[in-house]
PDB file of N, CA and C in Angstrom:
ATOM      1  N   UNK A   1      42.054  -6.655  31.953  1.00  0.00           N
ATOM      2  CA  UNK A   1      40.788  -6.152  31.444  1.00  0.00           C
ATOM      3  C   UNK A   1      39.882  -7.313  31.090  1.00  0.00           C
ATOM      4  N   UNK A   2      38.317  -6.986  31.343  1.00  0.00           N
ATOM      5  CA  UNK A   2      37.501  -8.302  31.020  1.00  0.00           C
ATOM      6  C   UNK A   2      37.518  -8.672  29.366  1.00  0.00           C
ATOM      7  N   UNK A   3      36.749  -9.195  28.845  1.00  0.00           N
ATOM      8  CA  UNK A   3      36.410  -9.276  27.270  1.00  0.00           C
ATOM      9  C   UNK A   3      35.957  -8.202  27.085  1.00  0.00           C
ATOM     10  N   UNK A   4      35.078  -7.458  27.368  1.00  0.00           N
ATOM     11  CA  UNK A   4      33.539  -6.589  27.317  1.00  0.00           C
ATOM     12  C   UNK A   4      34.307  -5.408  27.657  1.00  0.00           C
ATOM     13  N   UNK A   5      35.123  -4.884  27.369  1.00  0.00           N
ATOM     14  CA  UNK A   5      35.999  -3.910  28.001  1.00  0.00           C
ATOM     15  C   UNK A   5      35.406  -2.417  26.564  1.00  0.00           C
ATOM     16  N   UNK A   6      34.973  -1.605  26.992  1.00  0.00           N
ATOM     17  CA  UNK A   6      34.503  -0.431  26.129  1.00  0.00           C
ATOM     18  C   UNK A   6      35.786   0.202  25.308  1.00  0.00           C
ATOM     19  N   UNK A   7      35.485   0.177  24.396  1.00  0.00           N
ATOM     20  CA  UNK A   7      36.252   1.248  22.699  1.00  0.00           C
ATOM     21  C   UNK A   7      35.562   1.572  22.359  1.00  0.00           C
ATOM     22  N   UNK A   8      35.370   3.156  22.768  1.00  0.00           N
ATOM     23  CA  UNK A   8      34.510   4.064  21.931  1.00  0.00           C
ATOM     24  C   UNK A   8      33.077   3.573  22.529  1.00  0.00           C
ATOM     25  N   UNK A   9      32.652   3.043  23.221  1.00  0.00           N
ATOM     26  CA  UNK A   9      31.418   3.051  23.885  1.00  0.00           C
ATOM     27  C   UNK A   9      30.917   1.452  23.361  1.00  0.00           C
ATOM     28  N   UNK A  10      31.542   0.740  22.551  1.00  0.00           N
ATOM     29  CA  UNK A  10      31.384  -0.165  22.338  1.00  0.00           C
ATOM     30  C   UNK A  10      31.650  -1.086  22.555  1.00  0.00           C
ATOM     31  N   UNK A  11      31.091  -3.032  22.726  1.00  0.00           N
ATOM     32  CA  UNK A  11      31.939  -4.380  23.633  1.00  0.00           C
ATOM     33  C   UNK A  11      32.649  -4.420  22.352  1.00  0.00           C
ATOM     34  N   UNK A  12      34.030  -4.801  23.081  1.00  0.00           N
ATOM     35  CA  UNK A  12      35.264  -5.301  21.876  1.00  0.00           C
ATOM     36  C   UNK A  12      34.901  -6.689  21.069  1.00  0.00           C
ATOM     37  N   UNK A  13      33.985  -7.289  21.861  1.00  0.00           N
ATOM     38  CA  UNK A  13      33.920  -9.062  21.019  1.00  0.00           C
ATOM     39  C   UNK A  13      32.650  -9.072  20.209  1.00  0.00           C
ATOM     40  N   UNK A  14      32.196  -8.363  20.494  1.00  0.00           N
ATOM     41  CA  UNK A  14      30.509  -8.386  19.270  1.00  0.00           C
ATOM     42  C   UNK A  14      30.325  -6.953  18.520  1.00  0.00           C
ATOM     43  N   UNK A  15      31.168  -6.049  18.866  1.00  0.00           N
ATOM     44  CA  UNK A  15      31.300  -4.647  18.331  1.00  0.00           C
ATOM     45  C   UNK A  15      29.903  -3.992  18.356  1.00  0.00           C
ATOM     46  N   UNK A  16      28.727  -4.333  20.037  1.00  0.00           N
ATOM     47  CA  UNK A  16      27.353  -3.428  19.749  1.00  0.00           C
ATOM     48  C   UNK A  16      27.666  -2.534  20.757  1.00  0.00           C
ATOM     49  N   UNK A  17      27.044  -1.404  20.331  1.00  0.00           N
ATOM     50  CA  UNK A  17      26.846  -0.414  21.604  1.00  0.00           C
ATOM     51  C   UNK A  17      26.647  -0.805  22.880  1.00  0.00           C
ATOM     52  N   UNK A  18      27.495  -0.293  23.553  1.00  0.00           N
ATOM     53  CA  UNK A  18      26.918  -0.696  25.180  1.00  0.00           C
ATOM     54  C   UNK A  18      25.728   0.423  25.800  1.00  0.00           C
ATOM     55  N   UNK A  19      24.939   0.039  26.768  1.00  0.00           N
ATOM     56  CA  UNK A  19      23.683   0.475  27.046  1.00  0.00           C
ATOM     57  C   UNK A  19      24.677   1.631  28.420  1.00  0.00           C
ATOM     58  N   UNK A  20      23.754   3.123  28.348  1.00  0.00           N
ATOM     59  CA  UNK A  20      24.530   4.003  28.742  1.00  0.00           C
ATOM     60  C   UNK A  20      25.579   4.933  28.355  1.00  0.00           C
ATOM     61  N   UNK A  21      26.006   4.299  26.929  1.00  0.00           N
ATOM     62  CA  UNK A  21      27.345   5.153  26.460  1.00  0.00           C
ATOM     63  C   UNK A  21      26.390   6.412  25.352  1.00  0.00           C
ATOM     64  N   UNK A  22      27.364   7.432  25.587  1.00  0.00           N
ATOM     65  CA  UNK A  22      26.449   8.541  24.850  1.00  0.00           C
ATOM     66  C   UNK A  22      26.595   7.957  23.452  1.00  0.00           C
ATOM     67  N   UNK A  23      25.750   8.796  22.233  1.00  0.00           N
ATOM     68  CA  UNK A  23      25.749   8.446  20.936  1.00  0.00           C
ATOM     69  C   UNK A  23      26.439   8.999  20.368  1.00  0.00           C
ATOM     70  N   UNK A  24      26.901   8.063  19.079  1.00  0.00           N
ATOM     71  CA  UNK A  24      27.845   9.759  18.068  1.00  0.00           C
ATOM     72  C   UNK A  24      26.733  10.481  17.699  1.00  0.00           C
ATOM     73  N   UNK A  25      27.000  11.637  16.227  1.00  0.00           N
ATOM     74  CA  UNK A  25      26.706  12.475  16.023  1.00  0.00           C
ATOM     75  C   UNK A  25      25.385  11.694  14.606  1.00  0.00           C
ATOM     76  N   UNK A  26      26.138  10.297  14.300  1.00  0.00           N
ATOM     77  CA  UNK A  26      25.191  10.083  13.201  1.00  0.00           C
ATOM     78  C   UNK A  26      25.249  10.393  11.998  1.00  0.00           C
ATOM     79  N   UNK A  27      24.588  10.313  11.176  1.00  0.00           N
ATOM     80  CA  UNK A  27      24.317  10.182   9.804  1.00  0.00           C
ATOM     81  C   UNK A  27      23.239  11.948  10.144  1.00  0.00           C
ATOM     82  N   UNK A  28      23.750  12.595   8.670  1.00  0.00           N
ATOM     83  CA  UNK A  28      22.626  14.142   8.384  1.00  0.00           C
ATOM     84  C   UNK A  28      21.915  13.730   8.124  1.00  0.00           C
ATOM     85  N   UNK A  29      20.737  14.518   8.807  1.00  0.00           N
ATOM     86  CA  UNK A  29      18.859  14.331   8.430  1.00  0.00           C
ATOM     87  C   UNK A  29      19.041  14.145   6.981  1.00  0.00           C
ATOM     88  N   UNK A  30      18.431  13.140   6.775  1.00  0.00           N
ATOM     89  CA  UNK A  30      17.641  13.149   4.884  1.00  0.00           C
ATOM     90  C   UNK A  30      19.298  12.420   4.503  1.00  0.00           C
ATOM     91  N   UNK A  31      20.346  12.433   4.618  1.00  0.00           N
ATOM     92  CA  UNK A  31      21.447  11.794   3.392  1.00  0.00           C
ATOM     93  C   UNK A  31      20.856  10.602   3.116  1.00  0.00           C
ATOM     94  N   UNK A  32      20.135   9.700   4.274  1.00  0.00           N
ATOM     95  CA  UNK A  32      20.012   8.369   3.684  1.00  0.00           C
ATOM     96  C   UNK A  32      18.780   8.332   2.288  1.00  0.00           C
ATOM     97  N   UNK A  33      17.809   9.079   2.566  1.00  0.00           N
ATOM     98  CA  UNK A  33      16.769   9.299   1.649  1.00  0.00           C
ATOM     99  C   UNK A  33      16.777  10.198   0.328  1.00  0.00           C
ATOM    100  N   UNK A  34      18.073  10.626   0.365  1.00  0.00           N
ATOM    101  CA  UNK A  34      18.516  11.076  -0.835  1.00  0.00           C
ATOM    102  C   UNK A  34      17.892  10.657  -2.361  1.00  0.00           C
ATOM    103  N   UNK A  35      18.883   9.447  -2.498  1.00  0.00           N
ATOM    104  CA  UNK A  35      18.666   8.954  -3.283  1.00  0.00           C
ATOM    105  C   UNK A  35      17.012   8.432  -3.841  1.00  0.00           C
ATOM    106  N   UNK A  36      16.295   7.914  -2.750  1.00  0.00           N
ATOM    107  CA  UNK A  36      14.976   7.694  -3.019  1.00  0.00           C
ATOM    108  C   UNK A  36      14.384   9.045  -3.586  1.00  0.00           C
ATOM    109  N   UNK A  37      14.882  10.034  -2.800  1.00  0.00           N
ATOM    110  CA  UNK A  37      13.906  11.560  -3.415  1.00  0.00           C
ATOM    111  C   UNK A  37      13.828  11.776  -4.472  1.00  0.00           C
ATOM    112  N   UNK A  38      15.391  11.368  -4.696  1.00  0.00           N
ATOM    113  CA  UNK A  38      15.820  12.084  -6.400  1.00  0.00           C
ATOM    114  C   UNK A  38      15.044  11.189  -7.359  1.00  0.00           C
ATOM    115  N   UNK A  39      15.272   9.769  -6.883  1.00  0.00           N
ATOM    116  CA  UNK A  39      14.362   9.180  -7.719  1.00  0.00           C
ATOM    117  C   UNK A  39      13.135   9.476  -8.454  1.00  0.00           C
ATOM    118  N   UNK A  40      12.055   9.762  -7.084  1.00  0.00           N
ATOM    119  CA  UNK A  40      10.775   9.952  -7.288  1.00  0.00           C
ATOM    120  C   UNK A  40      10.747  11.141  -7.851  1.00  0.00           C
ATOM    121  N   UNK A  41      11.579  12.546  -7.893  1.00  0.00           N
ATOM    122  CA  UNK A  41      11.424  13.612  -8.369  1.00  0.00           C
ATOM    123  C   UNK A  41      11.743  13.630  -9.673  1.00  0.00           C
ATOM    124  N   UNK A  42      12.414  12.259 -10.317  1.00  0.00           N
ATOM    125  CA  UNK A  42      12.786  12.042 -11.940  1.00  0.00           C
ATOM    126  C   UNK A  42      11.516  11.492 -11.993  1.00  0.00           C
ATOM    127  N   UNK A  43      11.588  10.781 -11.709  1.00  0.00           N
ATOM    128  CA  UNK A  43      10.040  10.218 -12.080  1.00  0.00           C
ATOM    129  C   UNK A  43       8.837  10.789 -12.102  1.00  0.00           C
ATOM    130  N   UNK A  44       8.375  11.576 -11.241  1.00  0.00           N
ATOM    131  CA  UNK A  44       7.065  12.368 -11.752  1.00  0.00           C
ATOM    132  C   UNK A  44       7.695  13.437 -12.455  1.00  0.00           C
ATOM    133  N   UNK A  45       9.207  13.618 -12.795  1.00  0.00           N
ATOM    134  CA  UNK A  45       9.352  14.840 -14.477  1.00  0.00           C
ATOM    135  C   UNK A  45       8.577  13.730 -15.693  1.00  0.00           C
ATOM    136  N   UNK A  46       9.358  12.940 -15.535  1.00  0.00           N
ATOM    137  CA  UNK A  46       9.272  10.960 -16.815  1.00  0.00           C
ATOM    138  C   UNK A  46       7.606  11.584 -17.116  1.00  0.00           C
ATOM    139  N   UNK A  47       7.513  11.277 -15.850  1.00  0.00           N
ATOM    140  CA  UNK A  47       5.457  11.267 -16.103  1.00  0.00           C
ATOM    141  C   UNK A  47       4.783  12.439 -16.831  1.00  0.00           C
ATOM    142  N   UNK A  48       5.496  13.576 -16.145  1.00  0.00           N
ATOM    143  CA  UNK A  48       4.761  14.692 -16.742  1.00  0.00           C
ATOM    144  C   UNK A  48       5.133  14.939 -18.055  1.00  0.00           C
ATOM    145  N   UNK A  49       6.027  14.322 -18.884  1.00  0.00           N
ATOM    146  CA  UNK A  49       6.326  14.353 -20.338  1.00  0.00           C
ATOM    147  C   UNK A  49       5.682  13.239 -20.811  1.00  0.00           C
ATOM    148  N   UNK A  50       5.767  11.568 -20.242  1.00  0.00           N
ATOM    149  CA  UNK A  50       5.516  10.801 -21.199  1.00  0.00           C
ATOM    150  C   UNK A  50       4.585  10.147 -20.602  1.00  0.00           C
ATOM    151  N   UNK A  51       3.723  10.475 -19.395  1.00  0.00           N
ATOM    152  CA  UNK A  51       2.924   9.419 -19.288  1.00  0.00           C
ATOM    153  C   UNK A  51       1.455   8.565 -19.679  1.00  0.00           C
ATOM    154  N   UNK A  52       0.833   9.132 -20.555  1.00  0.00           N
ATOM    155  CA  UNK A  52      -0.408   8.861 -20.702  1.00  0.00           C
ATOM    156  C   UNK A  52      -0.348   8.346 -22.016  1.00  0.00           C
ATOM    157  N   UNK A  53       0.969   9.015 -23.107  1.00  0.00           N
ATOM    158  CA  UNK A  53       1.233   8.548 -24.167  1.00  0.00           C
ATOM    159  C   UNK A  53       1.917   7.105 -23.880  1.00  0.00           C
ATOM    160  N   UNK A  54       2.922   6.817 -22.843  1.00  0.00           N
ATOM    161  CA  UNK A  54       3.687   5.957 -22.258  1.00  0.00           C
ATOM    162  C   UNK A  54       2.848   4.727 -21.943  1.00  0.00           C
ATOM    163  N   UNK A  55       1.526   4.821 -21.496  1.00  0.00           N
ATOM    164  CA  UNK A  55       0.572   4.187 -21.188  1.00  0.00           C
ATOM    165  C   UNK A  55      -0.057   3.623 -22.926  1.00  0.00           C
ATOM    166  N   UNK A  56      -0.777   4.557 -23.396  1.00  0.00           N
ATOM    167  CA  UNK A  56      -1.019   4.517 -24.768  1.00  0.00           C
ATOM    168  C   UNK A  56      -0.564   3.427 -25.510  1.00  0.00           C
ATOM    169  N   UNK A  57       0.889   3.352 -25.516  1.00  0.00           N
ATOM    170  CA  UNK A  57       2.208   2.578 -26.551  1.00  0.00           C
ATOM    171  C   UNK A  57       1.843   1.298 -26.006  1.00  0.00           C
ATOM    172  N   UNK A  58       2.037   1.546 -24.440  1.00  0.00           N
ATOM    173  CA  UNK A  58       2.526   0.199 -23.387  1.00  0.00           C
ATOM    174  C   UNK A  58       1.028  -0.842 -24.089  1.00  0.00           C
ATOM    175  N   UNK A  59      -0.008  -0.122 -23.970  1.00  0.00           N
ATOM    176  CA  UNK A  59      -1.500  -1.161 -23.639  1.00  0.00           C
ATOM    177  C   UNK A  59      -1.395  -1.475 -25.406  1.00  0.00           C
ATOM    178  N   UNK A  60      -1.245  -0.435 -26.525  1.00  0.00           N
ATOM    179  CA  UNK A  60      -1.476  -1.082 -28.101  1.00  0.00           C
ATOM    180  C   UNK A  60      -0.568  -2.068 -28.373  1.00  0.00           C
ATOM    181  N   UNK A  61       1.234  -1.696 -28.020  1.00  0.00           N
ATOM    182  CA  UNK A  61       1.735  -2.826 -28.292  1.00  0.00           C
ATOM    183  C   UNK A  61       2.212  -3.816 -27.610  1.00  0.00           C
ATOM    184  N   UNK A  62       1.829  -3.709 -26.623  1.00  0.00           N
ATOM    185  CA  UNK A  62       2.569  -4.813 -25.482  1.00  0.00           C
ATOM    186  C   UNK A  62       1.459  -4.842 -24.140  1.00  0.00           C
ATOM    187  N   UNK A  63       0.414  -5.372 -24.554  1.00  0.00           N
ATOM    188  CA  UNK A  63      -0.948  -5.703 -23.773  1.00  0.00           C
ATOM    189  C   UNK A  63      -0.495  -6.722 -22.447  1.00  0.00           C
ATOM    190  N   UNK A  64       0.356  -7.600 -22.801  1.00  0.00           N
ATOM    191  CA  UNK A  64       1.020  -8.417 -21.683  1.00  0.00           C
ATOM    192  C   UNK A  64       1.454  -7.802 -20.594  1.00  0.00           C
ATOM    193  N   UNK A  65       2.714  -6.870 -21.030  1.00  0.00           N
ATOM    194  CA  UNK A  65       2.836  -5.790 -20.192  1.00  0.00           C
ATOM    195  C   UNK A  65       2.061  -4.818 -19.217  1.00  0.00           C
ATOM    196  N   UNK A  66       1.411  -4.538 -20.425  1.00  0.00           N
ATOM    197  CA  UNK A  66       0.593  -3.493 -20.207  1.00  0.00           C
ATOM    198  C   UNK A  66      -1.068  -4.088 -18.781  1.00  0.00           C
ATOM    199  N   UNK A  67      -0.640  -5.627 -18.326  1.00  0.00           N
ATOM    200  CA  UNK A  67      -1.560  -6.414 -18.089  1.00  0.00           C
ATOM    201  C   UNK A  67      -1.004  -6.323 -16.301  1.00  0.00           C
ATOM    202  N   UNK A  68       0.872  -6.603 -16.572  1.00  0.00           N
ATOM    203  CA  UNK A  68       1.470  -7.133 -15.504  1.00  0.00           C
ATOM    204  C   UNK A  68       1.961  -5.914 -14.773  1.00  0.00           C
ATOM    205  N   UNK A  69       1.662  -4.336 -15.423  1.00  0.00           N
ATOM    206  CA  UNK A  69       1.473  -3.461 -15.219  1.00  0.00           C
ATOM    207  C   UNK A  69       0.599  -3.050 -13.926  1.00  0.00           C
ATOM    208  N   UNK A  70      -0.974  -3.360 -14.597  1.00  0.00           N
ATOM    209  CA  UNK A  70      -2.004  -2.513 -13.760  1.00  0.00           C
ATOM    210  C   UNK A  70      -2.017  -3.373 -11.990  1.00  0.00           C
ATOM    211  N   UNK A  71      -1.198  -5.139 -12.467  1.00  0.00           N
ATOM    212  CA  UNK A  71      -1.632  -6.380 -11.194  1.00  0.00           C
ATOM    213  C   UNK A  71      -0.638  -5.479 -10.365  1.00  0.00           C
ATOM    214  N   UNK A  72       0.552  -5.347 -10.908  1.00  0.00           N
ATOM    215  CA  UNK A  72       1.786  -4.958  -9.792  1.00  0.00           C
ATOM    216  C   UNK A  72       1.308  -3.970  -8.930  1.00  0.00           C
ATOM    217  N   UNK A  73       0.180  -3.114  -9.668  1.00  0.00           N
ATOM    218  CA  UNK A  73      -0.337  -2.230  -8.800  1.00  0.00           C
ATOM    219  C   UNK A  73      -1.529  -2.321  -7.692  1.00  0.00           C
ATOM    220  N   UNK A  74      -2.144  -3.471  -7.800  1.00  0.00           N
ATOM    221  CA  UNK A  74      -3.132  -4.203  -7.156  1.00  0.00           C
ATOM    222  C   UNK A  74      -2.708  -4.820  -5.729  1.00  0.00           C
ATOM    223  N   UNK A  75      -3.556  -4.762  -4.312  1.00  0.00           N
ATOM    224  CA  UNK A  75      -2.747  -5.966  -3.711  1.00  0.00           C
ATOM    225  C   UNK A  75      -2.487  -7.669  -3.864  1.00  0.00           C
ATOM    226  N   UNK A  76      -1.281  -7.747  -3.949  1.00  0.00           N
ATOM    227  CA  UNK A  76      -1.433  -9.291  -3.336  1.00  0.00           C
ATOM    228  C   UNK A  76      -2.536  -9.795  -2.913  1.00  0.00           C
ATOM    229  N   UNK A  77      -2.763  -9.846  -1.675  1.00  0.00           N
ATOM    230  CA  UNK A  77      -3.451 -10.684  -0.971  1.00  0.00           C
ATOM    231  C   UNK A  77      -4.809  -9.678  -0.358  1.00  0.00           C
ATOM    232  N   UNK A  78      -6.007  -9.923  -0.600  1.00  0.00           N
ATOM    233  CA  UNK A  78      -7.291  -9.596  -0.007  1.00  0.00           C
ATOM    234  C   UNK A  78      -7.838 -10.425   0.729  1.00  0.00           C
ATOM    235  N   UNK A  79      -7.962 -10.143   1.950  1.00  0.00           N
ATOM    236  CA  UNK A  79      -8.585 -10.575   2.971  1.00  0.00           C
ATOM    237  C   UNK A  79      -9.838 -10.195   2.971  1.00  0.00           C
ATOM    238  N   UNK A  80     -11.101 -10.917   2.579  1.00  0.00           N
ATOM    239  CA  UNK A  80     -12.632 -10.154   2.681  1.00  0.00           C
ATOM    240  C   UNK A  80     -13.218 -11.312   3.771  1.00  0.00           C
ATOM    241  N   UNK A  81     -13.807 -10.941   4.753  1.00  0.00           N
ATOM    242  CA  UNK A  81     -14.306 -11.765   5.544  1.00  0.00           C
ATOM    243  C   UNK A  81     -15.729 -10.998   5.912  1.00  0.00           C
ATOM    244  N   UNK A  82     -16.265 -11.642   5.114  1.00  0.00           N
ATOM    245  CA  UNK A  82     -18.026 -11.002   5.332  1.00  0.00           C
ATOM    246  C   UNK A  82     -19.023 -11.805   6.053  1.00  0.00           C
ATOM    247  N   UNK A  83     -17.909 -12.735   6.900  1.00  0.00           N
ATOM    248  CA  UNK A  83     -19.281 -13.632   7.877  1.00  0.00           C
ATOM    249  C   UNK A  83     -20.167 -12.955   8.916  1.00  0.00           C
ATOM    250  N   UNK A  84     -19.058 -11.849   8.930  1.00  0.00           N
ATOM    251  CA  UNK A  84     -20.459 -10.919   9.742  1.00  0.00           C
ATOM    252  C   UNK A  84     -20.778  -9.818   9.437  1.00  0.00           C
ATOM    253  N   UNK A  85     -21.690 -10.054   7.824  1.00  0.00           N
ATOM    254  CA  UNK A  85     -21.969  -9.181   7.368  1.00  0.00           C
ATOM    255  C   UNK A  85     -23.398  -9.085   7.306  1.00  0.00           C
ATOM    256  N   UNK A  86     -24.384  -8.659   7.675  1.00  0.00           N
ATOM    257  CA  UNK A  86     -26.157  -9.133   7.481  1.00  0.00           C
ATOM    258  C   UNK A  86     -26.302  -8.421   6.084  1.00  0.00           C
ATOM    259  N   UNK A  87     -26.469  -8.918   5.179  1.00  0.00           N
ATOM    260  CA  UNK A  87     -27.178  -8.540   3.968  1.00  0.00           C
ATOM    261  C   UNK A  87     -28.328  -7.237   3.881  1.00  0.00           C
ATOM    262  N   UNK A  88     -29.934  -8.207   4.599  1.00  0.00           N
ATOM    263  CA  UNK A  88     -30.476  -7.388   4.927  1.00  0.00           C
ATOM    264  C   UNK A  88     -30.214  -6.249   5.218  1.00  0.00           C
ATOM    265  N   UNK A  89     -29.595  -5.760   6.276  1.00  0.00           N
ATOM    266  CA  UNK A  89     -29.415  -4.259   6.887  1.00  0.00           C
ATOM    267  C   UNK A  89     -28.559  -4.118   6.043  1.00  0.00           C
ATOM    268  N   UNK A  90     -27.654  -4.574   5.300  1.00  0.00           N
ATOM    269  CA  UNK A  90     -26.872  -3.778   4.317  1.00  0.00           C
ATOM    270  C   UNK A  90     -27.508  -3.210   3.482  1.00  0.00           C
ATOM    271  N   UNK A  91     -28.592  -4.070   2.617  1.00  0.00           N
ATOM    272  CA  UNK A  91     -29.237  -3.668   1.335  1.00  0.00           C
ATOM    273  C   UNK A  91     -30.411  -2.499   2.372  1.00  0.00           C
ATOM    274  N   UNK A  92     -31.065  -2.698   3.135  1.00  0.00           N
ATOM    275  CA  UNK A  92     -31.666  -1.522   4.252  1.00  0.00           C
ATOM    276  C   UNK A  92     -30.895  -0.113   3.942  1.00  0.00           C
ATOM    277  N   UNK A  93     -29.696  -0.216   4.239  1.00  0.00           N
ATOM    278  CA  UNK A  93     -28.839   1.021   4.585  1.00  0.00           C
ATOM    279  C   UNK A  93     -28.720   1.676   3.213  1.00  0.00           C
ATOM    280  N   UNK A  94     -28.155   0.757   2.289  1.00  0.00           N
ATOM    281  CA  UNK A  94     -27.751   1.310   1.109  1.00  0.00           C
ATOM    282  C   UNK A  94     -28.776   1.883   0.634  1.00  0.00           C
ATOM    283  N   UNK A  95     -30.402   1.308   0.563  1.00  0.00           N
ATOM    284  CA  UNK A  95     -31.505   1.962  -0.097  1.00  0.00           C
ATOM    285  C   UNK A  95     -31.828   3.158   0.822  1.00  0.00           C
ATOM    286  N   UNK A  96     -31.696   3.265   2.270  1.00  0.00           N
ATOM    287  CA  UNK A  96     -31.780   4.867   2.456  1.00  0.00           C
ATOM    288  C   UNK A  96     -31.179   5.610   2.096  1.00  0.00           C
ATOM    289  N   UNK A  97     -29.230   5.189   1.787  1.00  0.00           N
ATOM    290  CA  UNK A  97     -28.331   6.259   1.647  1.00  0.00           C
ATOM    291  C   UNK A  97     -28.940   7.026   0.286  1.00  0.00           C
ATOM    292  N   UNK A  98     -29.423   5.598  -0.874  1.00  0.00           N
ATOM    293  CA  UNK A  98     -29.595   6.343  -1.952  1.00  0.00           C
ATOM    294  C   UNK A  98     -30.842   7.397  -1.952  1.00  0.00           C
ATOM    295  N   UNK A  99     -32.023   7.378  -1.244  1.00  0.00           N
ATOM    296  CA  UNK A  99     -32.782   8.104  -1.076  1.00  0.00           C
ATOM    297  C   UNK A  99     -32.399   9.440  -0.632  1.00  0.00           C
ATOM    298  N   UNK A 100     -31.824   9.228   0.353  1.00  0.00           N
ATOM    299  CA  UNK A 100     -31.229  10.625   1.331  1.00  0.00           C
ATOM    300  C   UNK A 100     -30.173  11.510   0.047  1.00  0.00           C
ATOM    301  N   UNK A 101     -29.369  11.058  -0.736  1.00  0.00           N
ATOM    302  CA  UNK A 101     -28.912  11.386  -1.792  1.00  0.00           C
ATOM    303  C   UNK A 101     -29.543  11.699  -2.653  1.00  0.00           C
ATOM    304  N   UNK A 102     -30.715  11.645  -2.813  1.00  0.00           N
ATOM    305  CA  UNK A 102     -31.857  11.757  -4.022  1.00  0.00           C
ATOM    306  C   UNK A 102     -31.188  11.535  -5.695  1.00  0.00           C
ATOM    307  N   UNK A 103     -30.400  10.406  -5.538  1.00  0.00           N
ATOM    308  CA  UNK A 103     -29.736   9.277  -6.633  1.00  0.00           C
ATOM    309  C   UNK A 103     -31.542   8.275  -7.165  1.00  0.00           C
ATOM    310  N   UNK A 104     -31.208   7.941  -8.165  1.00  0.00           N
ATOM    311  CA  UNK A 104     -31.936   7.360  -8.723  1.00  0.00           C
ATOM    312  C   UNK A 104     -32.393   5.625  -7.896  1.00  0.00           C
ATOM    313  N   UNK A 105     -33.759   5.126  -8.011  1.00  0.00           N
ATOM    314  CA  UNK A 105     -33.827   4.191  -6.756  1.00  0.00           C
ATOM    315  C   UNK A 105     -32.914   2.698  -7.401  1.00  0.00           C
ATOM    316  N   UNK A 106     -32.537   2.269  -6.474  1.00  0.00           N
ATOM    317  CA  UNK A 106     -32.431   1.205  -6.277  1.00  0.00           C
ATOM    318  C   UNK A 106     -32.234   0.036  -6.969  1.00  0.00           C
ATOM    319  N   UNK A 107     -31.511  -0.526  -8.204  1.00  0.00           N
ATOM    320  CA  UNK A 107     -32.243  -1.249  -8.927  1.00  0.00           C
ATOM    321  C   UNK A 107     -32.695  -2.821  -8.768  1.00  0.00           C
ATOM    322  N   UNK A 108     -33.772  -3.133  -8.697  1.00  0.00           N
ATOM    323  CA  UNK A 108     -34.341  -4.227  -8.084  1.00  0.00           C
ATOM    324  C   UNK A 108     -33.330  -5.191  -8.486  1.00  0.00           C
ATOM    325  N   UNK A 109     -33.180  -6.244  -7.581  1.00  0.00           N
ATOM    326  CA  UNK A 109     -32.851  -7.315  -7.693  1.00  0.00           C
ATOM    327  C   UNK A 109     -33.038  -8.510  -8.593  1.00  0.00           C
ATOM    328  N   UNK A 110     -32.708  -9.427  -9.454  1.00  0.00           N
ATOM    329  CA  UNK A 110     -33.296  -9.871 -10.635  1.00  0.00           C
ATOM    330  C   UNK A 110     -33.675 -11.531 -10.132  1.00  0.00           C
ATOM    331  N   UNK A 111     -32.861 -11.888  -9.700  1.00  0.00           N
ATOM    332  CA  UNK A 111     -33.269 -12.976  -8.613  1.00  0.00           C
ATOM    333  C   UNK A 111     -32.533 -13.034  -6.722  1.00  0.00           C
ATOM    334  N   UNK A 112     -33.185 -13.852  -6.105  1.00  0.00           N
ATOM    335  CA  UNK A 112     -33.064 -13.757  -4.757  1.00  0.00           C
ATOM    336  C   UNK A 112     -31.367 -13.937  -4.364  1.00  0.00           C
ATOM    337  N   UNK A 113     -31.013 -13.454  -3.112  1.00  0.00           N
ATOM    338  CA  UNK A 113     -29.419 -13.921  -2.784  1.00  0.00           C
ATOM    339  C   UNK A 113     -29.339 -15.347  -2.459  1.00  0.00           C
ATOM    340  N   UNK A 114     -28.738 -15.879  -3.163  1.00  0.00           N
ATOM    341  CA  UNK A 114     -28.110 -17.135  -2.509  1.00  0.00           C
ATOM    342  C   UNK A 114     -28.129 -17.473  -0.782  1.00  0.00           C
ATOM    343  N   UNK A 115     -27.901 -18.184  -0.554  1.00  0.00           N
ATOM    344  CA  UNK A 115     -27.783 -18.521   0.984  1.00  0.00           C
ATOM    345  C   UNK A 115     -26.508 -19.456   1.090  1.00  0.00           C
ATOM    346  N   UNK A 116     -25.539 -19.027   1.605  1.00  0.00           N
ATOM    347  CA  UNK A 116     -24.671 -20.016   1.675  1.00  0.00           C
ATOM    348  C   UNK A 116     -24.173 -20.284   3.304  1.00  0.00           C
ATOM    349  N   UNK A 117     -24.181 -21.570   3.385  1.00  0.00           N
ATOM    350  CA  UNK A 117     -23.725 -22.742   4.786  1.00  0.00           C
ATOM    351  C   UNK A 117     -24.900 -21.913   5.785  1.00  0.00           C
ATOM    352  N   UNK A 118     -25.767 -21.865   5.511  1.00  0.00           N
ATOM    353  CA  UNK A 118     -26.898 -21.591   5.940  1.00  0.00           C
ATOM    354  C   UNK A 118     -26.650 -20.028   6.663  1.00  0.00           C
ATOM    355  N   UNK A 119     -26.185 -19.321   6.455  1.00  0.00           N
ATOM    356  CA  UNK A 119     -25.798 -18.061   6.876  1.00  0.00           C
ATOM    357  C   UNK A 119     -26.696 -16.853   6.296  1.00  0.00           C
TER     358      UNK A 119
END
């Protein structure tokens, strides 16, 4: 027999499936996600008893926390790349949207935009 010789549909020296052999039967829909469900389903009970008070405690006595809290929920990393953004037609657009909305106008600008790397 070669090395690569099939057990159970599998090569004997690296133990991966060989390409062609039928599949087993697998793992039941959902067992692996079990545990995550149950989780999240304790957790929004947690919430619906303690959360706003939970919040409350967290921000009066433990502001640190209560700090490293709101970041964890923030992304990492923001990518804003507004080099091709025209101002003009932005501030254009936005003052029609607010019109077309019949929102209050506009509020003027207090000094001019900057210009930066000549853009």
């Amino acid at each position: 027999m070669s090395e690569t010789s099939t057990v159970e549909g599998r090569d004997s020296k690296s133990g991966r499936f060989l390409s062609g052999c039928k599949p087993g039967p697998g793992r039941k829909v959902g067992s692996r996600n079990q545990l995550a469900s149950d989780f999240v389903r304790d957790l929004a009970s947690a919430w619906q008893q303690h959360g706003i008070q939970a919040l409350d405690d967290c921000a009066t006595k433990e502001p640190a926390t209560f700090c490293k809290i709101i970041a964890s929920l923030l992304p990492r990393h923001v990518d804003l790349n507004l080099s091709s953004v025209d101002v003009s037609e932005f501030a254009q657009r936005f003052a029609t949207a607010i019109e077309l909305l019949g929102n209050a106008e506009a509020p003027i600008p207090r000094r001019p935009l900057k210009v930066i790397n000549g853009r």
